[in-house]
C-alpha atoms as a PDB file:
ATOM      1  CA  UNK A   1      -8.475  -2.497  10.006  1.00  0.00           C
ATOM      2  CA  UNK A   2      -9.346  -3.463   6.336  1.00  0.00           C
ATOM      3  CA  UNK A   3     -12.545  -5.575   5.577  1.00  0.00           C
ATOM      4  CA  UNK A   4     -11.464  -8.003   3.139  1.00  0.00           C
ATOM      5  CA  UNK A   5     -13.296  -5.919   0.027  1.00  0.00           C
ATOM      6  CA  UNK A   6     -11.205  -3.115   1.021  1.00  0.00           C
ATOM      7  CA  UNK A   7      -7.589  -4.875   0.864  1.00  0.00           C
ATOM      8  CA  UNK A   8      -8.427  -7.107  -1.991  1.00  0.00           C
ATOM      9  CA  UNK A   9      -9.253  -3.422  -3.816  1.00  0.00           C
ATOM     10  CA  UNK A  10      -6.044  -1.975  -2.272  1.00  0.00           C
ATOM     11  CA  UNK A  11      -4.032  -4.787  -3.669  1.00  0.00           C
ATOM     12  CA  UNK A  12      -5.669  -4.687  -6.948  1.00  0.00           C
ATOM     13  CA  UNK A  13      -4.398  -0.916  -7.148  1.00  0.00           C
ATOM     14  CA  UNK A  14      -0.719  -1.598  -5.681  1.00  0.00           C
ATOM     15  CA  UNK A  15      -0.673  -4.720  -9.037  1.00  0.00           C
ATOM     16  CA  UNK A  16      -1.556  -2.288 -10.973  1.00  0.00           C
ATOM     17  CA  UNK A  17       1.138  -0.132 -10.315  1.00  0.00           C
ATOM     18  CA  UNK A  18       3.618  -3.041 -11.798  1.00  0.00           C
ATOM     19  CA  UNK A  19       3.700  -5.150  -8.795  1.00  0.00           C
ATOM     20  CA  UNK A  20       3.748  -9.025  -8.555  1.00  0.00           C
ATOM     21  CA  UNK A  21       0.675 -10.288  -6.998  1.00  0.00           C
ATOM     22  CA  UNK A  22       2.606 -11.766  -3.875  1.00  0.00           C
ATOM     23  CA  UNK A  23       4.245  -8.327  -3.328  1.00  0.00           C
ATOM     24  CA  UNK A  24       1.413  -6.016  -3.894  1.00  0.00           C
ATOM     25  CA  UNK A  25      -0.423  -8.673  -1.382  1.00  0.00           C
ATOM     26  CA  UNK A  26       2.363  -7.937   1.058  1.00  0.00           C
ATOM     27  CA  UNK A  27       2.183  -4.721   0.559  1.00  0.00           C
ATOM     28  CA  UNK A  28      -1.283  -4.021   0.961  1.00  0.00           C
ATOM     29  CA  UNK A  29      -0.792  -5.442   4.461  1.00  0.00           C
ATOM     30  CA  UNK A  30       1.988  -3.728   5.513  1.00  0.00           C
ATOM     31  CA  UNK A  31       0.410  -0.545   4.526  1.00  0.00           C
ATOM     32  CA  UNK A  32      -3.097  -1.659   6.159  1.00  0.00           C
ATOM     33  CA  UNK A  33      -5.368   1.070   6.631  1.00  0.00           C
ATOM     34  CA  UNK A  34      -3.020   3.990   7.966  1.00  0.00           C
ATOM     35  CA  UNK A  35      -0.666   4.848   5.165  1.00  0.00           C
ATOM     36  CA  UNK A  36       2.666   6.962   5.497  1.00  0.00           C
ATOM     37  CA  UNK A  37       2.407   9.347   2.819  1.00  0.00           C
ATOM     38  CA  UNK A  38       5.671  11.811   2.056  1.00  0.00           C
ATOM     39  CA  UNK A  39       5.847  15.092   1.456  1.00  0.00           C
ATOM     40  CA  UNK A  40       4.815  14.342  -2.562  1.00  0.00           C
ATOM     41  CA  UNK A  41       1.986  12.157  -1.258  1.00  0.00           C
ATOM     42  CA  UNK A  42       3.445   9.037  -1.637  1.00  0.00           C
ATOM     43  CA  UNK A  43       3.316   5.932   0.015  1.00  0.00           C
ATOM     44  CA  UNK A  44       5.766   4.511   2.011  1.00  0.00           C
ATOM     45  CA  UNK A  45       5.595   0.512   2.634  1.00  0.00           C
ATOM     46  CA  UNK A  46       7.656  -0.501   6.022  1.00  0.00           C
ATOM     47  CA  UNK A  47       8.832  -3.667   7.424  1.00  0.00           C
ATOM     48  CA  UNK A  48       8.136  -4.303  11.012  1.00  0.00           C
ATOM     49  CA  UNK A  49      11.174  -2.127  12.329  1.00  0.00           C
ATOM     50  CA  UNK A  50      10.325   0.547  10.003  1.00  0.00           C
ATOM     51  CA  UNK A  51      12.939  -0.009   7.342  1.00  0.00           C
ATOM     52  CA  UNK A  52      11.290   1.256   4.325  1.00  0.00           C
ATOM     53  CA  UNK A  53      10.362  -1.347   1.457  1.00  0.00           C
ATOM     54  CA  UNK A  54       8.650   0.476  -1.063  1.00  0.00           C
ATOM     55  CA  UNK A  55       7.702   3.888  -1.982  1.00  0.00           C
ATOM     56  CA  UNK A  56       4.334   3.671  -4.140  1.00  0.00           C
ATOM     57  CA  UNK A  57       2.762   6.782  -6.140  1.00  0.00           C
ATOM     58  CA  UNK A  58      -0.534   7.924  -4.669  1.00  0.00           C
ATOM     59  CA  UNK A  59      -3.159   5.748  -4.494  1.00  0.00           C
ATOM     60  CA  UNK A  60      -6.563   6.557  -5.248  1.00  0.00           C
ATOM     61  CA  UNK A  61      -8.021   3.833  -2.338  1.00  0.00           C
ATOM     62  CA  UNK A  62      -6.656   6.501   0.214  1.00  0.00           C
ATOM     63  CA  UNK A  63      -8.418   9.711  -1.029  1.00  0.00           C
ATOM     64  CA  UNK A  64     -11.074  10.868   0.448  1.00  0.00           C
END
């Protein structure tokens, strides 16, 4: 689970890809601290029945 530093930085990133502050908020949740990366290392933001929402480019937050 994300410490609140850690998803306010996430969503910081996710706004910074061109997303609305509400969105980026809900995605940051959605994406939590287990991302679903594709095959071009992308993330993939679900809803709760795994419909997909949103693929996002890489994201430094996640690299290690």
């Amino acid at each position: 689970m994300l410490e609140d530093e850690g998803l306010k930085s996430l969503v910081r990133e996710i706004e910074g890809q061109g997303f609305a502050p509400e969105i980026a908020d809900l995605y940051a949740a959605r994406i939590g601290d287990r991302p679903i990366v594709d095959e071009k290392g992308n993330i993939i933001v679900t809803d709760e029945r795994g419909k997909e929402l949103a693929s996002l480019k890489p994201l430094k937050f996640f690299e290690e």
